[in-house]
Protein backbone atom coordinates (compact mmCIF):
# COMPACT_ATOMS: atom_id res chain seq x y z
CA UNK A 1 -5.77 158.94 56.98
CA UNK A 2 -4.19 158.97 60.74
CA UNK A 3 -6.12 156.84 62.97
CA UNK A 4 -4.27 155.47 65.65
CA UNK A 5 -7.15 153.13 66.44
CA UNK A 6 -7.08 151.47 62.90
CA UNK A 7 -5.23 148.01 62.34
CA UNK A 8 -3.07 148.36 59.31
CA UNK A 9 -1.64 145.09 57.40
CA UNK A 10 1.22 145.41 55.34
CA UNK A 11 2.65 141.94 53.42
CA UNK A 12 5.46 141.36 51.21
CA UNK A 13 4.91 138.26 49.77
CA UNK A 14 7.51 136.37 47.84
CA UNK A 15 8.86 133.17 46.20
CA UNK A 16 10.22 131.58 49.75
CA UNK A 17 8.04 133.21 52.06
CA UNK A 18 5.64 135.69 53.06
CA UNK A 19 6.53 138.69 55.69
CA UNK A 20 3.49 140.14 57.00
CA UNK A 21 3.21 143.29 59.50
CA UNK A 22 0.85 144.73 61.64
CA UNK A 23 0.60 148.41 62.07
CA UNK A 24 -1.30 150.97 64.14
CA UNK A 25 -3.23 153.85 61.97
CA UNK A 26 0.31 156.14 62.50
CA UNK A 27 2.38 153.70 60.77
CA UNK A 28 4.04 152.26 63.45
CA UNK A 29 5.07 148.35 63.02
CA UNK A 30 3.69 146.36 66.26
CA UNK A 31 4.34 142.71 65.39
CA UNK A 32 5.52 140.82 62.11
CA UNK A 33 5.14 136.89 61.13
CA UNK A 34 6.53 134.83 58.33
CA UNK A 35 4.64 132.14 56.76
CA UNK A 36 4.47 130.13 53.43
CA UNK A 37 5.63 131.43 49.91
CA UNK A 38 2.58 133.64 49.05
CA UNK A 39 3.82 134.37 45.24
CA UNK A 40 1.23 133.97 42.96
CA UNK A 41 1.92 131.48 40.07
CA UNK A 42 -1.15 131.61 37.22
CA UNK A 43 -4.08 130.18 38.16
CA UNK A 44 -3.00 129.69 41.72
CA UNK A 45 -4.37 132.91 43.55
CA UNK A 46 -6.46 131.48 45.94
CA UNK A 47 -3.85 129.04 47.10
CA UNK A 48 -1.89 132.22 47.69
CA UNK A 49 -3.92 133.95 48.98
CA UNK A 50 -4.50 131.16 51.57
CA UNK A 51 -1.24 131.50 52.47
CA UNK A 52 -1.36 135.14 53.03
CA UNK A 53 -4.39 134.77 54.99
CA UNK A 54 -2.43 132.40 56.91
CA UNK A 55 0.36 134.78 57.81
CA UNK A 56 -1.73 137.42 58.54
CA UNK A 57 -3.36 136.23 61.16
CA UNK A 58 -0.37 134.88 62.96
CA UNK A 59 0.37 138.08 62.55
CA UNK A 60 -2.86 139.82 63.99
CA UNK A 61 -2.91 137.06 66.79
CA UNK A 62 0.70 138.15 68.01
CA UNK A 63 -0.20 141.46 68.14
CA UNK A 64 -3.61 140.79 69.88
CA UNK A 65 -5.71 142.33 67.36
CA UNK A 66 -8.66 140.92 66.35
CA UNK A 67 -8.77 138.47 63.39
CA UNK A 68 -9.63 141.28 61.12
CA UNK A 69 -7.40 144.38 59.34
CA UNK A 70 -8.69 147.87 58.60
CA UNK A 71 -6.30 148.15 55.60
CA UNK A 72 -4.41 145.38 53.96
CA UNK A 73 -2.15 145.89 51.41
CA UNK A 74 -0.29 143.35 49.28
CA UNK A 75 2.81 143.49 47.87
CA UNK A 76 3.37 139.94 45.77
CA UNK A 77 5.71 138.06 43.12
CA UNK A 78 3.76 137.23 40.33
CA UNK A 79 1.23 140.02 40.43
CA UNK A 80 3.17 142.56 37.63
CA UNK A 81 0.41 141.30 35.10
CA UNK A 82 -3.33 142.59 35.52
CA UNK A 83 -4.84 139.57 35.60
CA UNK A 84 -3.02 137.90 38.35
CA UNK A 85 -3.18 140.88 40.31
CA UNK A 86 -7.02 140.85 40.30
CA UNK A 87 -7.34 137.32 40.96
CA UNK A 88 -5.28 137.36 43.94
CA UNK A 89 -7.36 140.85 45.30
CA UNK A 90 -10.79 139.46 44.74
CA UNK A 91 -9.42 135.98 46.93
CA UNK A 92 -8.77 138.09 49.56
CA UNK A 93 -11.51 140.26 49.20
CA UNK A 94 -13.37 137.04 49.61
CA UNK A 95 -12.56 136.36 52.74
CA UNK A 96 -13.93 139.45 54.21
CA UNK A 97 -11.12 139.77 56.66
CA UNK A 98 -10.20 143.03 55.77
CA UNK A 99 -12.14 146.14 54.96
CA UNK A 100 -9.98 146.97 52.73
CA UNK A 101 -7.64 145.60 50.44
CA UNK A 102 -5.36 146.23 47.71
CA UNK A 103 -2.84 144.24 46.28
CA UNK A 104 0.03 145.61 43.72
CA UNK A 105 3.04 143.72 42.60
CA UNK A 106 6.61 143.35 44.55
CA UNK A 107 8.49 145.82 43.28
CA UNK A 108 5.84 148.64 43.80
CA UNK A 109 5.97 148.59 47.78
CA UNK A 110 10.28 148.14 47.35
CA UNK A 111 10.17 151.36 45.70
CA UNK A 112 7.63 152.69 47.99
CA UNK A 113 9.98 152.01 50.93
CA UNK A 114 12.95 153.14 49.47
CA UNK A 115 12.45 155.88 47.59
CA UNK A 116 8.98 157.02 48.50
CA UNK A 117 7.22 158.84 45.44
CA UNK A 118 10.32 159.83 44.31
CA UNK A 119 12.34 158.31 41.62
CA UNK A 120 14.97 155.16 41.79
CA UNK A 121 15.33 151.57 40.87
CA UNK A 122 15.32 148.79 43.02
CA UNK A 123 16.72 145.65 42.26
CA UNK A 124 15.14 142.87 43.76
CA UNK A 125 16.79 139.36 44.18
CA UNK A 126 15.13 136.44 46.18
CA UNK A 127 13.67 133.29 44.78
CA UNK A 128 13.36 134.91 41.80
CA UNK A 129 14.95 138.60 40.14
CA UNK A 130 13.49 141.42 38.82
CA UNK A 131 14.21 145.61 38.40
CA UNK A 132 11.48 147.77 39.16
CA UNK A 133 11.89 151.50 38.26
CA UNK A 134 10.23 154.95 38.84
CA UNK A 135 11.34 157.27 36.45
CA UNK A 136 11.06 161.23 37.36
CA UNK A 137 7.88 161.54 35.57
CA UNK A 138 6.43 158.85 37.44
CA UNK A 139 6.21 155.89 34.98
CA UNK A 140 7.40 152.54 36.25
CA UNK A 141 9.11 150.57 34.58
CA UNK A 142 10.69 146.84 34.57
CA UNK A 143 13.30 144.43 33.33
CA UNK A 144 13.04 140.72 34.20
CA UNK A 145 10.41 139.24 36.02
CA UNK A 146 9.79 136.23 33.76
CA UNK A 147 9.70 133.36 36.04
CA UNK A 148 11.69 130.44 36.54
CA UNK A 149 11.34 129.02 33.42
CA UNK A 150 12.07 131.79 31.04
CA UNK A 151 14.48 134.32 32.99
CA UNK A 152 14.60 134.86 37.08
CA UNK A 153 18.98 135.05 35.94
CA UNK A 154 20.64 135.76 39.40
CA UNK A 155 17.88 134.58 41.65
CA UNK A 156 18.39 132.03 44.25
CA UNK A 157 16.23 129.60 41.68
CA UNK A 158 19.07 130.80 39.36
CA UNK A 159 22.50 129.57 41.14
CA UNK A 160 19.82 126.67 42.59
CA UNK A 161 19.43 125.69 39.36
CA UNK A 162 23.13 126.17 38.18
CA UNK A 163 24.88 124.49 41.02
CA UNK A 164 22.45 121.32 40.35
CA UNK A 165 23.32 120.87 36.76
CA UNK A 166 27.36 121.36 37.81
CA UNK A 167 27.00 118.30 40.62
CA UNK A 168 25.10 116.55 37.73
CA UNK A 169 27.60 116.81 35.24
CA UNK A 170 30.11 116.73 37.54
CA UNK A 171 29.08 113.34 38.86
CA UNK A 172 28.61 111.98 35.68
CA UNK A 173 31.77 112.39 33.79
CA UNK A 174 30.49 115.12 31.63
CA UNK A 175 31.77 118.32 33.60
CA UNK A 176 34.83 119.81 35.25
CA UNK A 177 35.09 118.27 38.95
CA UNK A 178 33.93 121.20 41.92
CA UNK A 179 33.04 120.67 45.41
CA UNK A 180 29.32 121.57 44.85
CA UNK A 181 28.48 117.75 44.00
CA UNK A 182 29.39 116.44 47.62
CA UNK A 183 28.37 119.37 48.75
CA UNK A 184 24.34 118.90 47.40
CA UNK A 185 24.75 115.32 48.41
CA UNK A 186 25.70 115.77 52.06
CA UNK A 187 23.52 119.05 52.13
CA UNK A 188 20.05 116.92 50.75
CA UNK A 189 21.24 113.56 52.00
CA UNK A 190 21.14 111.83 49.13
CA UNK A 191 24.09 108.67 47.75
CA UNK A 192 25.29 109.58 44.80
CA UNK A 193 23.82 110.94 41.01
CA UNK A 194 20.71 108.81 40.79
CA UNK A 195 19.41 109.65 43.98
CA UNK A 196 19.91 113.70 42.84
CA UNK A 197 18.14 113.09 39.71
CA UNK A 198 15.52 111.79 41.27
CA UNK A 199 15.59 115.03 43.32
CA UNK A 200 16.06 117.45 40.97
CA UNK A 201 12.89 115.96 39.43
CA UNK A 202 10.52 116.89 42.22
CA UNK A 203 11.60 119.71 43.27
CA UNK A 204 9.75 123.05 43.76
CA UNK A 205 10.98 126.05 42.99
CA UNK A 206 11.94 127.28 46.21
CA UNK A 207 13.44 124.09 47.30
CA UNK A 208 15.88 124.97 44.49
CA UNK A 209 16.39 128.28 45.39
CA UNK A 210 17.53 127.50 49.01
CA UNK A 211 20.62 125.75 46.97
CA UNK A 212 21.95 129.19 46.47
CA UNK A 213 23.61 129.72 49.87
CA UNK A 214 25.81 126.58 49.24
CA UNK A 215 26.62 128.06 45.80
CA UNK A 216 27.82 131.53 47.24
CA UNK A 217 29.47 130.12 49.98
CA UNK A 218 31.89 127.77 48.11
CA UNK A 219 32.31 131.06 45.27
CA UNK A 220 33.71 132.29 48.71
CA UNK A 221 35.62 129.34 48.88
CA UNK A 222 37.16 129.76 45.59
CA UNK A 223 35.27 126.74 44.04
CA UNK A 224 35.64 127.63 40.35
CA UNK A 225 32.57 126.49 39.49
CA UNK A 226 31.04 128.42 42.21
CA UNK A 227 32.70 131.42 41.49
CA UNK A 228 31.52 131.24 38.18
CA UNK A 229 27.99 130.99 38.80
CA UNK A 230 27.74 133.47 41.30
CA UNK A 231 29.78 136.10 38.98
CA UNK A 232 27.19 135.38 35.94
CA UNK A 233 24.33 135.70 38.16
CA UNK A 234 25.44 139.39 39.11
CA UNK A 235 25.95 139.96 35.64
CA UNK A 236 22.70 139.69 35.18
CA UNK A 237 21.34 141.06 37.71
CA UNK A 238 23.03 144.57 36.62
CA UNK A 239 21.78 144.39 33.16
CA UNK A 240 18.52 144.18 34.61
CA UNK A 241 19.21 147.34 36.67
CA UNK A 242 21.40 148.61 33.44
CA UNK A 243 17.98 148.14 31.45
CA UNK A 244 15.88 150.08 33.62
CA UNK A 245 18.55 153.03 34.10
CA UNK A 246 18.79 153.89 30.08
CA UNK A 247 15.15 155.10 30.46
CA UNK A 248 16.05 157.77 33.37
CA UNK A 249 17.27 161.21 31.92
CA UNK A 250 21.32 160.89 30.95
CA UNK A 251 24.05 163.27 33.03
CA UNK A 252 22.77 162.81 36.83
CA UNK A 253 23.55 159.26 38.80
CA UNK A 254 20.69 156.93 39.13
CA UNK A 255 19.85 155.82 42.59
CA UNK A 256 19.59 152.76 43.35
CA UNK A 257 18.16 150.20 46.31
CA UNK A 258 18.39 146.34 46.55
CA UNK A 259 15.94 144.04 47.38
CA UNK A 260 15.31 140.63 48.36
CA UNK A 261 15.72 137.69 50.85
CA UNK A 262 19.14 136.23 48.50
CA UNK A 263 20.67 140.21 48.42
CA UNK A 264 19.88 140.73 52.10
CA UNK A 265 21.33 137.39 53.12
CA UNK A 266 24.46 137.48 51.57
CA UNK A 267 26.94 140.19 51.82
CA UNK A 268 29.35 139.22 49.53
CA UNK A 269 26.59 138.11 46.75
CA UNK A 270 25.56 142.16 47.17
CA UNK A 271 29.30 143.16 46.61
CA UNK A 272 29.42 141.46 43.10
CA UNK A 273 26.37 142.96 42.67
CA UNK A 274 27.15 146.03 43.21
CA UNK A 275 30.56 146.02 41.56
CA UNK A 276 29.01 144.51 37.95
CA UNK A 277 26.18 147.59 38.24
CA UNK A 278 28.79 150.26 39.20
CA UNK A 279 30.33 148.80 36.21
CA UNK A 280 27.37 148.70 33.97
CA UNK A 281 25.42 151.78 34.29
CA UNK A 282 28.04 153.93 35.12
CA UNK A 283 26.81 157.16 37.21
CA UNK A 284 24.91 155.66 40.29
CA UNK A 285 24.24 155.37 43.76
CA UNK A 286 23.47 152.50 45.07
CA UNK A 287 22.62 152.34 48.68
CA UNK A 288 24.21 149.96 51.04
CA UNK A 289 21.34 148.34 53.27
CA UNK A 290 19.06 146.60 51.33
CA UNK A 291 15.46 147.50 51.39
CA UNK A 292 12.49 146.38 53.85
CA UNK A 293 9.82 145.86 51.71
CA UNK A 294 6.77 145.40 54.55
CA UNK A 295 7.10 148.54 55.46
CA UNK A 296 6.24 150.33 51.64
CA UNK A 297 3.26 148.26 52.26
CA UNK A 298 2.10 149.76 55.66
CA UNK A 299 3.50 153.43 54.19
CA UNK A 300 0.86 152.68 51.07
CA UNK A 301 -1.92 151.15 53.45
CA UNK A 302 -1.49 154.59 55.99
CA UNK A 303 -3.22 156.38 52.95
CA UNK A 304 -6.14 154.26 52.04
């Protein structure tokens, strides 16, 4: 539906923050904002959707809109099972802000952008990792997306987590020596191993996934320890994409987009990427420029 008159909202909303964008009825991107981690984390969708809310309008007031959206439509960590999904759409329903909303998980607007309706993977790491794929036929599919505690391998949380237990061990006699302890010191101001146990022991998960530049950068550094964490976590991150590919038809190359704030942020992160799924699926393409998200949400809002 082409209205140039309507206000369109499209959001991306992930572990670190949320990237929200305001669109005339054509499509076309007037304004974005960033705002607080809008992720939803069970039983935690109206707090998300609080911070949505949030971003929006920031959003809508930089534009000089008014405070209310035609169309909004959600793209959200967290949101790949049913239930979450509907909590955080009737929270935002509940605000009666929009007209219309409609919320659908992370991966579905990456695809949207990148590949349209067609068919592709994308791989998305930011605070957290996950492959989302469209096969020919149309089914999606996924491998990873299991949070912090059980998977999120090759995330920022990921080498976050990683370079904290090396400095740990490190400082403590039980590991090999590498520059990420003083590193985490001087970078969170803290004295010495107690102080980054205590921490370690109150920190969120995005405070532990903004580690990760520090990690890559000394793996660029030649930091052993580094090195190694950063080459594990694109190890896993092309299984993930190696997991989704065996379900696409064998013979032609699989095409395939990256995702997410860690993969857009680091250049040399994406090379190891790259390289390990090159390496582990064999025939594919894998585009260069990593994928803007927002705007498969305003593409999938346009046709509400």
């Amino acid at each position: 539906m082409s209205d140039p008159a309507r206000i369109l909202i499209g959001v991306d909303a992930g572990g670190s923050q949320t990237t929200a964008a305001v669109a005339d009825g054509n499509g076309t991107v007037l304004v974005r904002a960033e705002g607080a981690p809008g992720a939803v984390r069970p039983g935690d969708a109206d707090g998300a959707a609080a911070r949505i809310v949030d971003t929006c309008r920031e959003a809508l007031t930089k534009a000089e809109r008014p405070l209310r959206g035609d169309v909004l439509v959600v793209g959200a960590a967290g949101t790949g099972r049913e239930a979450e999904r509907l909590a955080l759409e009737a929270a935002l329903e509940g605000t009666r802000l929009f007209a219309r909303v409609h919320v659908t998980h992370d991966g579905a607007i990456a695809l949207q952008s990148a590949f349209g309706d067609g068919a592709g993977i994308v791989l998305i790491a930011g605070t957290g990792s996950i492959a989302w794929g469209r096969l020919p036929g149309g089914e999606t599919v996924r491998s990873g997306g299991l949070g912090p505690a059980l998977g999120d391998h090759g995330s920022g949380h990921d080498l976050g987590r990683g370079a904290l237990r090396a400095a740990g061990l490190a400082l403590d006699g039980l590991g090999p020596p590498t520059a990420l302890a003083e590193r985490l010191l001087r970078r969170l101001h803290l004295a010495g191993l107690d102080d980054l146990v205590a921490w370690t022991g109150s920190a969120s998960v995005a405070t532990v996934a903004a580690l990760a530049p520090d990690v890559l950068a000394l793996a660029e550094e030649e930091d052993p320890i580094a090195v190694a964490l950063a080459d594990a976590g694109a190890d896993a991150l092309a299984r993930h994409v190696a997991g989704v590919a065996a379900r696409f038809p064998r013979g032609s190359a699989v095409p395939v987009a990256l995702g997410g704030g860690l993969l857009a942020r680091s250049a040399a992160y994406r090379k190891r990427v790259v390289a390990r799924i090159l390496a582990e699926v064999g025939p594919a393409e894998v585009r260069p420029a990593t994928v803007d998200a927002v705007l498969g949400a305003i593409h999938l809002a346009r046709s509400l």
